[in-house]
C-alpha atoms as a PDB file:
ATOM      1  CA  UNK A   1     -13.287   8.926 -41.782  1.00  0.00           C
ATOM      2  CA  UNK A   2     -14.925   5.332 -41.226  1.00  0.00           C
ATOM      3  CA  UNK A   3     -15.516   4.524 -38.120  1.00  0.00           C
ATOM      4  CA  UNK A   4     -13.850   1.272 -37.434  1.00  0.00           C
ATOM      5  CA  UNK A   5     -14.949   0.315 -33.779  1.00  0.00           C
ATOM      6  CA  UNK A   6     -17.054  -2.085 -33.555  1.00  0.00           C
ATOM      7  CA  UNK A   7     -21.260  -1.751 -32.931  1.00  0.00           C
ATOM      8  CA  UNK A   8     -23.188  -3.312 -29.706  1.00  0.00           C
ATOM      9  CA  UNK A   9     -24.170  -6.507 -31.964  1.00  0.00           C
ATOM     10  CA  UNK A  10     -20.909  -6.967 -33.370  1.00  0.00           C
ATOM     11  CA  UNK A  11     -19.327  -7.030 -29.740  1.00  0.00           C
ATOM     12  CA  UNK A  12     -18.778 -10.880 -28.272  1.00  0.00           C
ATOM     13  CA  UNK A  13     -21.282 -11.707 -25.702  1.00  0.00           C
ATOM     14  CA  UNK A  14     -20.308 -12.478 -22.087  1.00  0.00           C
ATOM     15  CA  UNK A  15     -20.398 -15.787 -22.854  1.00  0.00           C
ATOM     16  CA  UNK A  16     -18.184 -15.348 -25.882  1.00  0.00           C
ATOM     17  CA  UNK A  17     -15.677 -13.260 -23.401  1.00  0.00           C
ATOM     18  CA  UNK A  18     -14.305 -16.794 -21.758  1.00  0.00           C
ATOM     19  CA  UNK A  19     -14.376 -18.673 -25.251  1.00  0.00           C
ATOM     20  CA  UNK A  20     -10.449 -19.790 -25.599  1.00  0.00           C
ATOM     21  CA  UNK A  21     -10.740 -22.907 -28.199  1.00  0.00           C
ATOM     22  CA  UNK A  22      -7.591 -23.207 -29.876  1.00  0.00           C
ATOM     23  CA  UNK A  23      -5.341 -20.823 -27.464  1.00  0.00           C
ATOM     24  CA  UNK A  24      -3.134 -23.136 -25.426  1.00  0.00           C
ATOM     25  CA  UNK A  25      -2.235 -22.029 -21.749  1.00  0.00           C
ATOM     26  CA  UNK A  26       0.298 -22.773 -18.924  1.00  0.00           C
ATOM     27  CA  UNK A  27      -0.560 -22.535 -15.265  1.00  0.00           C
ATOM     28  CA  UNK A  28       2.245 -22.632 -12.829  1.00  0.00           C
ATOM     29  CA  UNK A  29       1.296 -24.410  -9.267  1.00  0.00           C
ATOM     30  CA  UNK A  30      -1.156 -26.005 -11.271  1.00  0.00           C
ATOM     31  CA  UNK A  31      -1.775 -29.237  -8.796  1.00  0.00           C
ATOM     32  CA  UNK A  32      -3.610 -27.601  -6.487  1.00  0.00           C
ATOM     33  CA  UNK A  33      -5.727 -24.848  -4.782  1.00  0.00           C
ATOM     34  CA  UNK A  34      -5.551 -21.601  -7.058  1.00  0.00           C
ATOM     35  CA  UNK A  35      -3.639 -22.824  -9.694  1.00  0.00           C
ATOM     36  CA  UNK A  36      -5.666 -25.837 -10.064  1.00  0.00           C
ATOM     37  CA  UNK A  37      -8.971 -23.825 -10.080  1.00  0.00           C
ATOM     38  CA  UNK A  38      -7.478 -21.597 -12.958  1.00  0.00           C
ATOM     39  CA  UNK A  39      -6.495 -24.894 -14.649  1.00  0.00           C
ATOM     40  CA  UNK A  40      -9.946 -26.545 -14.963  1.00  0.00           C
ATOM     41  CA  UNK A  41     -11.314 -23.174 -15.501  1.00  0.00           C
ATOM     42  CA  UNK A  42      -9.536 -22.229 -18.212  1.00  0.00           C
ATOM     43  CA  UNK A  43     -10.073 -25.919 -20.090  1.00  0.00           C
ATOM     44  CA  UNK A  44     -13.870 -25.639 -19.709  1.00  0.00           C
ATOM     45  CA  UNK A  45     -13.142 -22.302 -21.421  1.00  0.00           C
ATOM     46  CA  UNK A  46     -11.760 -24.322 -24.215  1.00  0.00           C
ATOM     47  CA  UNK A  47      -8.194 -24.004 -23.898  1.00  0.00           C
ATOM     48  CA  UNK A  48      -5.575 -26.780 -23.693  1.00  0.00           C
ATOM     49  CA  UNK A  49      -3.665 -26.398 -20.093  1.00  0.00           C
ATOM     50  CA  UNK A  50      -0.132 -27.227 -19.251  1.00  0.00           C
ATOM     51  CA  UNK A  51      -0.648 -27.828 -15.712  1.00  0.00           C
ATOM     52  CA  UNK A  52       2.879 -27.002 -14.002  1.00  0.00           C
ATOM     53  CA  UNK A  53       3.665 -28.435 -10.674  1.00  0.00           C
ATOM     54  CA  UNK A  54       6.798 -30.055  -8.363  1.00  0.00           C
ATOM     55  CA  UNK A  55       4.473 -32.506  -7.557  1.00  0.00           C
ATOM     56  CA  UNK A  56       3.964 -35.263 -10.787  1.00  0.00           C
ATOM     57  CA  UNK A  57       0.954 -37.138  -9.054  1.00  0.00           C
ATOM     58  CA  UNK A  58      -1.257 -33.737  -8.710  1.00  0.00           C
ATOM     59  CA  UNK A  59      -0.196 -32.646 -12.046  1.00  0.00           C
ATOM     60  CA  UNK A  60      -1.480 -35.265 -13.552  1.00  0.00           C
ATOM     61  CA  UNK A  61      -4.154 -35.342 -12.288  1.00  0.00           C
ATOM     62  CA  UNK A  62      -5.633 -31.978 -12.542  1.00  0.00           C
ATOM     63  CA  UNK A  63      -3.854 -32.797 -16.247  1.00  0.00           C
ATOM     64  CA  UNK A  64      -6.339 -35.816 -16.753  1.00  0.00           C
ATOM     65  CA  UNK A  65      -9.331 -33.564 -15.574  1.00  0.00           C
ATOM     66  CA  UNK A  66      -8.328 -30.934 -18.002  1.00  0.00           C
ATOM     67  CA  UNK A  67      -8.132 -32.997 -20.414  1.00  0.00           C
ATOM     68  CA  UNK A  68      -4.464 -31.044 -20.895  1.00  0.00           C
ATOM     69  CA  UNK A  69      -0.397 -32.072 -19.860  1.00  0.00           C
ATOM     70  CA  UNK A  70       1.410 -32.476 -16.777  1.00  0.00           C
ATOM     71  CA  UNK A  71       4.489 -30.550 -16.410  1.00  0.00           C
ATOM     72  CA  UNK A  72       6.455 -31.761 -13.617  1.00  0.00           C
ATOM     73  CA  UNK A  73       9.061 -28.954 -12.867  1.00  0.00           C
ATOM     74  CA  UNK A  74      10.956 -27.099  -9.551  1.00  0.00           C
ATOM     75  CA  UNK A  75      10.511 -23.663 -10.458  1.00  0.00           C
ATOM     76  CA  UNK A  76      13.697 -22.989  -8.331  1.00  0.00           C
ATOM     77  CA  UNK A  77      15.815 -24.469 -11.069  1.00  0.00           C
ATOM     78  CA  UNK A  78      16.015 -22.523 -14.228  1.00  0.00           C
ATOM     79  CA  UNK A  79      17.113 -25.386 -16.304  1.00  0.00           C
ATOM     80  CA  UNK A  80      13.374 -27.147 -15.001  1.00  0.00           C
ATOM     81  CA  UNK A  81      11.986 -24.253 -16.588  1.00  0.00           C
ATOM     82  CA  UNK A  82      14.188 -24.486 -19.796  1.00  0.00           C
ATOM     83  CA  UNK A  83      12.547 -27.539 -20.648  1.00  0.00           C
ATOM     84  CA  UNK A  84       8.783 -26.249 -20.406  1.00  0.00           C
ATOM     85  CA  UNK A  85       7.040 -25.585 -23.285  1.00  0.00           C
ATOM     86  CA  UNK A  86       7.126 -21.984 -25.655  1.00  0.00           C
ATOM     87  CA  UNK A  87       4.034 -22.334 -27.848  1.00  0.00           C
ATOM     88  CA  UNK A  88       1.656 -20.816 -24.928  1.00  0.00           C
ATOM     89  CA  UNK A  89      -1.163 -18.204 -25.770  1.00  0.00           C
ATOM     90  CA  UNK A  90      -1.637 -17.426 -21.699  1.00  0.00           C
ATOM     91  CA  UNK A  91       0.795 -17.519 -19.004  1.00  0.00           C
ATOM     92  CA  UNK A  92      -0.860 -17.842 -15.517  1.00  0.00           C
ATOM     93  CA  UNK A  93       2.171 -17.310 -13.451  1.00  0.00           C
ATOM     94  CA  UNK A  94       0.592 -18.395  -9.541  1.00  0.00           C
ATOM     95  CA  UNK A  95       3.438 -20.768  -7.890  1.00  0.00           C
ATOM     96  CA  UNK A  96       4.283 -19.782  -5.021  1.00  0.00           C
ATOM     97  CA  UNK A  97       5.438 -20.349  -1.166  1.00  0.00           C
ATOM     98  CA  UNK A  98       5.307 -18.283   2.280  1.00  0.00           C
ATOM     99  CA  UNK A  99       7.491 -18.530   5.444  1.00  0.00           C
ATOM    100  CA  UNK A 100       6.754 -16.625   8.547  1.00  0.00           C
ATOM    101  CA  UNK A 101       8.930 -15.319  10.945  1.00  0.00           C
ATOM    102  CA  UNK A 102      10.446 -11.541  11.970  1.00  0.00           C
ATOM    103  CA  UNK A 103      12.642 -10.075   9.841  1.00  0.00           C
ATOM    104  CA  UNK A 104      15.890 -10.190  11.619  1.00  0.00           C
ATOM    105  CA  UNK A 105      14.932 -13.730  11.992  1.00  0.00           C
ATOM    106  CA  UNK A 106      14.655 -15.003   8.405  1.00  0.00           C
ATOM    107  CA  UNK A 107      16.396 -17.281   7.090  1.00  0.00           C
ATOM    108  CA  UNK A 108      18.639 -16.020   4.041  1.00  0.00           C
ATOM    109  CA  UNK A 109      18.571 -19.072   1.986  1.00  0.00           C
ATOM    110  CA  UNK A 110      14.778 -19.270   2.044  1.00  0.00           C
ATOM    111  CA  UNK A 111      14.442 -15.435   1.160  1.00  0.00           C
ATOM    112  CA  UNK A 112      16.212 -16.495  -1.683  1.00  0.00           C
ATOM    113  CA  UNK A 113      14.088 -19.434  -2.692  1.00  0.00           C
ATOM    114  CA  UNK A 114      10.996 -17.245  -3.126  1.00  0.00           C
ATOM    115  CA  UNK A 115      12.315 -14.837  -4.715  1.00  0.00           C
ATOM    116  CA  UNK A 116      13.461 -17.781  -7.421  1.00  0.00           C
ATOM    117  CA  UNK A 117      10.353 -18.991  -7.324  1.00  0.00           C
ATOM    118  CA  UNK A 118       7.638 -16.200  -7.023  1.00  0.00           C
ATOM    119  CA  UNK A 119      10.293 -13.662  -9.120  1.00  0.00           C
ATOM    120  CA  UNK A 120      12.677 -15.053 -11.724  1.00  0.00           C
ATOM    121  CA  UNK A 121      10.756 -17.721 -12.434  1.00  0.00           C
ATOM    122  CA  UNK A 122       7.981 -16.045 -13.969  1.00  0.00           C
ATOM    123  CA  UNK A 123      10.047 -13.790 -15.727  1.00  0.00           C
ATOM    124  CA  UNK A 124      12.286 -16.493 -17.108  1.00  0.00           C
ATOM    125  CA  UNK A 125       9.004 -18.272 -18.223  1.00  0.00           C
ATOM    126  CA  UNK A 126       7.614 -14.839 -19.691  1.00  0.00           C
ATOM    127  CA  UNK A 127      10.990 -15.012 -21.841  1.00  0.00           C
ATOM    128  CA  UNK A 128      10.120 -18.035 -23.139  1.00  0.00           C
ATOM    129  CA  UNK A 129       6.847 -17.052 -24.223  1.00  0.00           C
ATOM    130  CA  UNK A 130       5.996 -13.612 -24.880  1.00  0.00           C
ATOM    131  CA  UNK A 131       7.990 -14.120 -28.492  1.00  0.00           C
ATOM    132  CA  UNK A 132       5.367 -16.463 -29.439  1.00  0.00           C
ATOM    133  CA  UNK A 133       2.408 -14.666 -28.257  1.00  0.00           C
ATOM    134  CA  UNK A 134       4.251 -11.491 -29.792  1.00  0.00           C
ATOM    135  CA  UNK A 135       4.385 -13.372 -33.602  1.00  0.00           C
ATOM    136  CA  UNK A 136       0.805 -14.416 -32.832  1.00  0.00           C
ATOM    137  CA  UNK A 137      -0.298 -10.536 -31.962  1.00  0.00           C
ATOM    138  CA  UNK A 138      -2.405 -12.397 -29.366  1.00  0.00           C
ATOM    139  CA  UNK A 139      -1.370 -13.082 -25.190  1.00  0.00           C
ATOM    140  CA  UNK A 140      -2.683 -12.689 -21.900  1.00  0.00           C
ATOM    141  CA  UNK A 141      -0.171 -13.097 -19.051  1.00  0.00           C
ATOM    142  CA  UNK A 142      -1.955 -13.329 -15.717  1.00  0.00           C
ATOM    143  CA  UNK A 143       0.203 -13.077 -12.463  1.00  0.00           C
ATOM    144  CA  UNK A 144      -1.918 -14.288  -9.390  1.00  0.00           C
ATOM    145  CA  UNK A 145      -0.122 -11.889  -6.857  1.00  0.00           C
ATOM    146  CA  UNK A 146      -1.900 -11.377  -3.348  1.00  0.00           C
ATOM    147  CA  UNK A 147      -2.839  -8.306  -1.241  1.00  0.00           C
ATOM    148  CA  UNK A 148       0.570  -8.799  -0.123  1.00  0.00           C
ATOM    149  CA  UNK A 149       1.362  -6.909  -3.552  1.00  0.00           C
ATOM    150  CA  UNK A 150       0.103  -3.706  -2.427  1.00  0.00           C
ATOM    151  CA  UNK A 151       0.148  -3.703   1.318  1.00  0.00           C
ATOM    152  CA  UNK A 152       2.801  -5.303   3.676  1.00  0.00           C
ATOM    153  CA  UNK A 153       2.625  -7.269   6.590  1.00  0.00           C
ATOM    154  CA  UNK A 154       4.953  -8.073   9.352  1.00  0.00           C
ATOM    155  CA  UNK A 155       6.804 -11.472   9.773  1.00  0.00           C
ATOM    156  CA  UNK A 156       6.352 -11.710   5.708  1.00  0.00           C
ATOM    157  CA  UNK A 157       9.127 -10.558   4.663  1.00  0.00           C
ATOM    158  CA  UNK A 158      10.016 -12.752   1.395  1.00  0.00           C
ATOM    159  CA  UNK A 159       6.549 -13.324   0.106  1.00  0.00           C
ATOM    160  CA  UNK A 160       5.922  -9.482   0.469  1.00  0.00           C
ATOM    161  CA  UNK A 161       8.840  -8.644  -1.517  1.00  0.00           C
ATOM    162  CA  UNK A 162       8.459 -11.261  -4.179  1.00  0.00           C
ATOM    163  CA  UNK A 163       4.666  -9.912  -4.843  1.00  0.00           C
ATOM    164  CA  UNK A 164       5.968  -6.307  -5.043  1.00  0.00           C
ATOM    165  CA  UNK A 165       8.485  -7.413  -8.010  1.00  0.00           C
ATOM    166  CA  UNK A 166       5.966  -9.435  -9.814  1.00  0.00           C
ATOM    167  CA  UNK A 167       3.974  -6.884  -9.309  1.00  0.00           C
ATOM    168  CA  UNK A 168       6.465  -4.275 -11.464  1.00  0.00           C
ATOM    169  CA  UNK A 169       7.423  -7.125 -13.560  1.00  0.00           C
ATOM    170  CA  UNK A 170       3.864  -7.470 -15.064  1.00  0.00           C
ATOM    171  CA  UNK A 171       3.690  -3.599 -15.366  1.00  0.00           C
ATOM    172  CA  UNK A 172       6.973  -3.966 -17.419  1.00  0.00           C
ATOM    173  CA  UNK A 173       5.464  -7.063 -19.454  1.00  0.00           C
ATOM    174  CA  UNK A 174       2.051  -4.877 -20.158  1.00  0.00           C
ATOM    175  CA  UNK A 175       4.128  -1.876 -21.503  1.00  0.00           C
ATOM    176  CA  UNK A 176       6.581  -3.868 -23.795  1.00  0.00           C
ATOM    177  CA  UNK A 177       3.157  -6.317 -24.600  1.00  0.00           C
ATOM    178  CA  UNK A 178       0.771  -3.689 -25.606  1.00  0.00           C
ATOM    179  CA  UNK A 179       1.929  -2.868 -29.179  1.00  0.00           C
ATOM    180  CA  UNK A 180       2.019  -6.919 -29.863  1.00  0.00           C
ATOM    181  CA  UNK A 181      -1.622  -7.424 -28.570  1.00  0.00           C
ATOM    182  CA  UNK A 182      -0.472  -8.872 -25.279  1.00  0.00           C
ATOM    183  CA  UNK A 183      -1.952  -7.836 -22.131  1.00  0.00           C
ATOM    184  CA  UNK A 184      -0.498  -8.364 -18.436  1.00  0.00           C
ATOM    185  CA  UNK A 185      -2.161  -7.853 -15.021  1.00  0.00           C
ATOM    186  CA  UNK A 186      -2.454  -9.141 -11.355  1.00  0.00           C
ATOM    187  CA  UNK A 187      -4.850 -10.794  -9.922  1.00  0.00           C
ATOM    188  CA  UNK A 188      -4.615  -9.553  -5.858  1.00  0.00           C
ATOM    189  CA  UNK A 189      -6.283 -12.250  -3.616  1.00  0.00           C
ATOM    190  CA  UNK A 190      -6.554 -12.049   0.071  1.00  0.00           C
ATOM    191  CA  UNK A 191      -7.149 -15.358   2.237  1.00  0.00           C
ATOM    192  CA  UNK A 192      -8.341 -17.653  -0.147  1.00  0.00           C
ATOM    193  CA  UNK A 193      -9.977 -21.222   1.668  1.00  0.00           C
ATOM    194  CA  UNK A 194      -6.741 -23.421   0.509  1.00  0.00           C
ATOM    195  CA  UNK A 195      -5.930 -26.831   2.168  1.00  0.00           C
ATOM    196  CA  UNK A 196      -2.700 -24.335   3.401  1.00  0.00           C
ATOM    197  CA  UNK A 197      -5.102 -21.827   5.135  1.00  0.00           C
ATOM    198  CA  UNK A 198      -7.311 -23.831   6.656  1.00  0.00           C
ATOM    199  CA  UNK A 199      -4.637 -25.750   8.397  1.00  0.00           C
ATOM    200  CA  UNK A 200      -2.798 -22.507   9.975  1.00  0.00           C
ATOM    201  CA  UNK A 201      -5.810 -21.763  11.312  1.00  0.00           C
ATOM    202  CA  UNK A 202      -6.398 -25.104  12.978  1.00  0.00           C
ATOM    203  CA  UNK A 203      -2.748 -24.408  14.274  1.00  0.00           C
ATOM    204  CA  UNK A 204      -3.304 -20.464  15.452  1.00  0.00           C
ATOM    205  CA  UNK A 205      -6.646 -21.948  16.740  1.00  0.00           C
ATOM    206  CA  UNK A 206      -4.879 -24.643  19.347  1.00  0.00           C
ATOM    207  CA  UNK A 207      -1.951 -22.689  19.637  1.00  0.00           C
ATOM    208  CA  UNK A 208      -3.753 -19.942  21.034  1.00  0.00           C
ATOM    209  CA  UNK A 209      -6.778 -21.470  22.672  1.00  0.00           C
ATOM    210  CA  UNK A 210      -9.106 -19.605  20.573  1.00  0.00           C
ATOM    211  CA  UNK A 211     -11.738 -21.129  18.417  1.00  0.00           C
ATOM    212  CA  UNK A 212     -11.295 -21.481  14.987  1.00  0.00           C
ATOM    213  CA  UNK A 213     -13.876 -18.871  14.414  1.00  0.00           C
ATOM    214  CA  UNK A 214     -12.160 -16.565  15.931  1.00  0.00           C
ATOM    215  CA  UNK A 215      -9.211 -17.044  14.134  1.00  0.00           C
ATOM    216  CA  UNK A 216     -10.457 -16.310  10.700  1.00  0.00           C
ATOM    217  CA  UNK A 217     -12.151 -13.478  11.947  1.00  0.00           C
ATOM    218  CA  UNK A 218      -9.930 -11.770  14.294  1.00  0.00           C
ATOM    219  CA  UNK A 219      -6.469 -12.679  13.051  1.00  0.00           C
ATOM    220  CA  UNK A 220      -6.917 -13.570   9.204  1.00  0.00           C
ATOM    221  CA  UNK A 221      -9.771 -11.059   8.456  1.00  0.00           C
ATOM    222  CA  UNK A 222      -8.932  -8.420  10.794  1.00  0.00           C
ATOM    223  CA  UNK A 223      -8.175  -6.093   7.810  1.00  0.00           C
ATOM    224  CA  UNK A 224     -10.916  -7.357   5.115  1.00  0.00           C
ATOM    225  CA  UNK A 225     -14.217  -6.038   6.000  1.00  0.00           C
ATOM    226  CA  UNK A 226     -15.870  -9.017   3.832  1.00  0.00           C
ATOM    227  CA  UNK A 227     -15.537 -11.865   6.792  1.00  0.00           C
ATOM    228  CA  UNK A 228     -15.095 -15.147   4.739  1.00  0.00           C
ATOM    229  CA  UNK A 229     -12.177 -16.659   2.865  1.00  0.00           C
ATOM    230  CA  UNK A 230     -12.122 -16.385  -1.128  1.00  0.00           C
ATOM    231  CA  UNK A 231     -13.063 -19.197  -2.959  1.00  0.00           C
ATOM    232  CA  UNK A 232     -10.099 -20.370  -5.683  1.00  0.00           C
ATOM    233  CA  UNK A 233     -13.120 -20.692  -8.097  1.00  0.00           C
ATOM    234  CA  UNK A 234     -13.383 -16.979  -7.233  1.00  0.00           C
ATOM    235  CA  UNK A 235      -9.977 -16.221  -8.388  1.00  0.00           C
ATOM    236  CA  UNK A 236      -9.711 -18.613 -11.456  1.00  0.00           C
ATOM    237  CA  UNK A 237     -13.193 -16.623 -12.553  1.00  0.00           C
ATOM    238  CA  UNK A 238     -11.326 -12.982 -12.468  1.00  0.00           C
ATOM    239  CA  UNK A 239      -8.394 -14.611 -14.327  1.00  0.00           C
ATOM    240  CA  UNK A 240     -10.271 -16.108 -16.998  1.00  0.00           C
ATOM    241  CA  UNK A 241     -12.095 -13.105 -17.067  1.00  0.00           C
ATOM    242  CA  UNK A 242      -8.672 -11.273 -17.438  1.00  0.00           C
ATOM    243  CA  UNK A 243      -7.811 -13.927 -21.005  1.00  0.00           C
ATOM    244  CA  UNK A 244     -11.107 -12.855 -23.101  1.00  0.00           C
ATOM    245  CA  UNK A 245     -11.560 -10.366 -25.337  1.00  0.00           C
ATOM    246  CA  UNK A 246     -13.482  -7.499 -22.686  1.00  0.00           C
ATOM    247  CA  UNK A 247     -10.466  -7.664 -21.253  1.00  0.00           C
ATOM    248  CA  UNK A 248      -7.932  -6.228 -24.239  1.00  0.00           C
ATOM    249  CA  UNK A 249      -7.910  -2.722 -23.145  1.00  0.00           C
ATOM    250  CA  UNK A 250      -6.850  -3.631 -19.532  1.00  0.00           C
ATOM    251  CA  UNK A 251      -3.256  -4.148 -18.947  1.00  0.00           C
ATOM    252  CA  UNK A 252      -0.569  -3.267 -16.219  1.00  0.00           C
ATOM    253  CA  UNK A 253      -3.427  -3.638 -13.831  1.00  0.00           C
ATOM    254  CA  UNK A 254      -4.132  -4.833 -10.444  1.00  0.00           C
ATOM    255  CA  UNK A 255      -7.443  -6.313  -9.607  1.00  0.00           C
ATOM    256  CA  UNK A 256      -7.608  -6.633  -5.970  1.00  0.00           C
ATOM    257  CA  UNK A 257     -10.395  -9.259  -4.545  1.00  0.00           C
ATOM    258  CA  UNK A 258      -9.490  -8.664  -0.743  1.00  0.00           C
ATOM    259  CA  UNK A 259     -12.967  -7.992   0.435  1.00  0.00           C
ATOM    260  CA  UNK A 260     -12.750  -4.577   0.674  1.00  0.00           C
ATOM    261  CA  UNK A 261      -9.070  -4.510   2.764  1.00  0.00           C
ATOM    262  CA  UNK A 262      -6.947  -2.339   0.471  1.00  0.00           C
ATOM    263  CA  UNK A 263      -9.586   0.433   0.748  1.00  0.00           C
ATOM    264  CA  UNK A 264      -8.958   1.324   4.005  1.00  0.00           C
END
């Protein structure tokens, strides 16, 4: 029998592994923080980005940097997502929203709202796609969940929920990919330094008279034993990593970059 698989010098180079000229992608929450990083990250790899976000003036212009398309769409309204575009090689599916507060406290209406946002709307937008990355026999979907995906945490829960479903929604989209060369995974981040995060803990920091230090250390970090945020570049690295061809064996993964707080 010949032996088919290919030999060390025939393999693509790491540098070859992020090379994505001519695959076009679509990042959800693409105006900003994590989504933006993927964004820019995934152009420089050679890929042309639909950059998807509510807001049109931070679309664009992550769009304009990309050298991609702004998408200006609510991903709480399913006819928004009807009109996004189907032709995409790799779905990074990272919108998202939190609310805090106890459980028998929540409100019901904005349960619901993540759950539309964070749940249905990436599998409504992996219905649009997965046929054409399925007559292609080429797709990566990428589903930035959160540490929140495989651990809970009290006062969260909507956003803990929503990450558990995407979490079986991308194991569902890996086992009905794999036979069309489509691969689907999570990406599980802990704090990441966000424009969001770093103002909650200026708020915990005054609310509680502590210093800011203390904060990130004692109330964000308490369960990571790496003490520092996560960079978005961090994150936008592991997904790009995630969309090249090292990758093709991995699928209905988690990747968990929590400094080290799921292994406890």
């Amino acid at each position: 029998m010949t032996n088919t698989f290919p030999t060390p010098d025939q393999r693509p180079s790491p540098a070859a592994a992020a090379e994505l000229s001519g695959r076009t992608a679509l990042v959800t929450g693409g105006g900003s923080g994590i989504g933006r990083a993927c964004a820019l990250a995934l152009a420089q790899a050679g890929a042309f980005v639909h950059v998807v976000d509510r807001d049109a003036d931070s679309a664009k212009a992550v769009a304009e940097i990309a050298g991609g398309q702004a998408q200006v769409a609510d991903l709480a309204d399913p006819g928004a997502i009807g009109l996004l575009p189907t032709e995409i090689d790799i779905l990074v599916n990272n919108a998202g929203l939190q609310h805090v507060a106890p459980l028998t406290e929540f409100p019901p209406d904005r349960f619901e709202l993540i759950q539309k946002v964070m749940v249905t709307a990436p599998f409504l937008l992996m219905q649009r796609t997965l046929p054409h990355m399925y007559a292609r026999g080429w797709g990566r979907v990428v589903n930035v969940s959160s540490v929140h995906g495989l651990r809970a945490s009290a006062f969260k829960s909507a956003y803990v929920t929503a990450k558990h479903a995407l979490e079986g929604l991308s194991k569902v989209a890996a086992i009905e990919g794999a036979p069309h060369g489509v691969t689907s995974n999570c990406v599980n981040p802990g704090y990441v330094r966000t424009p969001l995060v770093e103002g909650q803990i200026r708020d915990q920091a005054a609310a509680h008279g502590i210093s800011e230090g203390d904060v990130l250390s004692n109330v964000l970090l308490a369960r990571s034993p790496v003490k520092r945020l996560l960079e978005a570049d961090e994150v936008a690295a592991a997904v790009l990593w995630l969309c090249g061809p090292h990758s093709g064996y991995l699928t209905g993964a988690s990747l968990p970059l929590d400094g080290g707080w799921t292994a406890g």
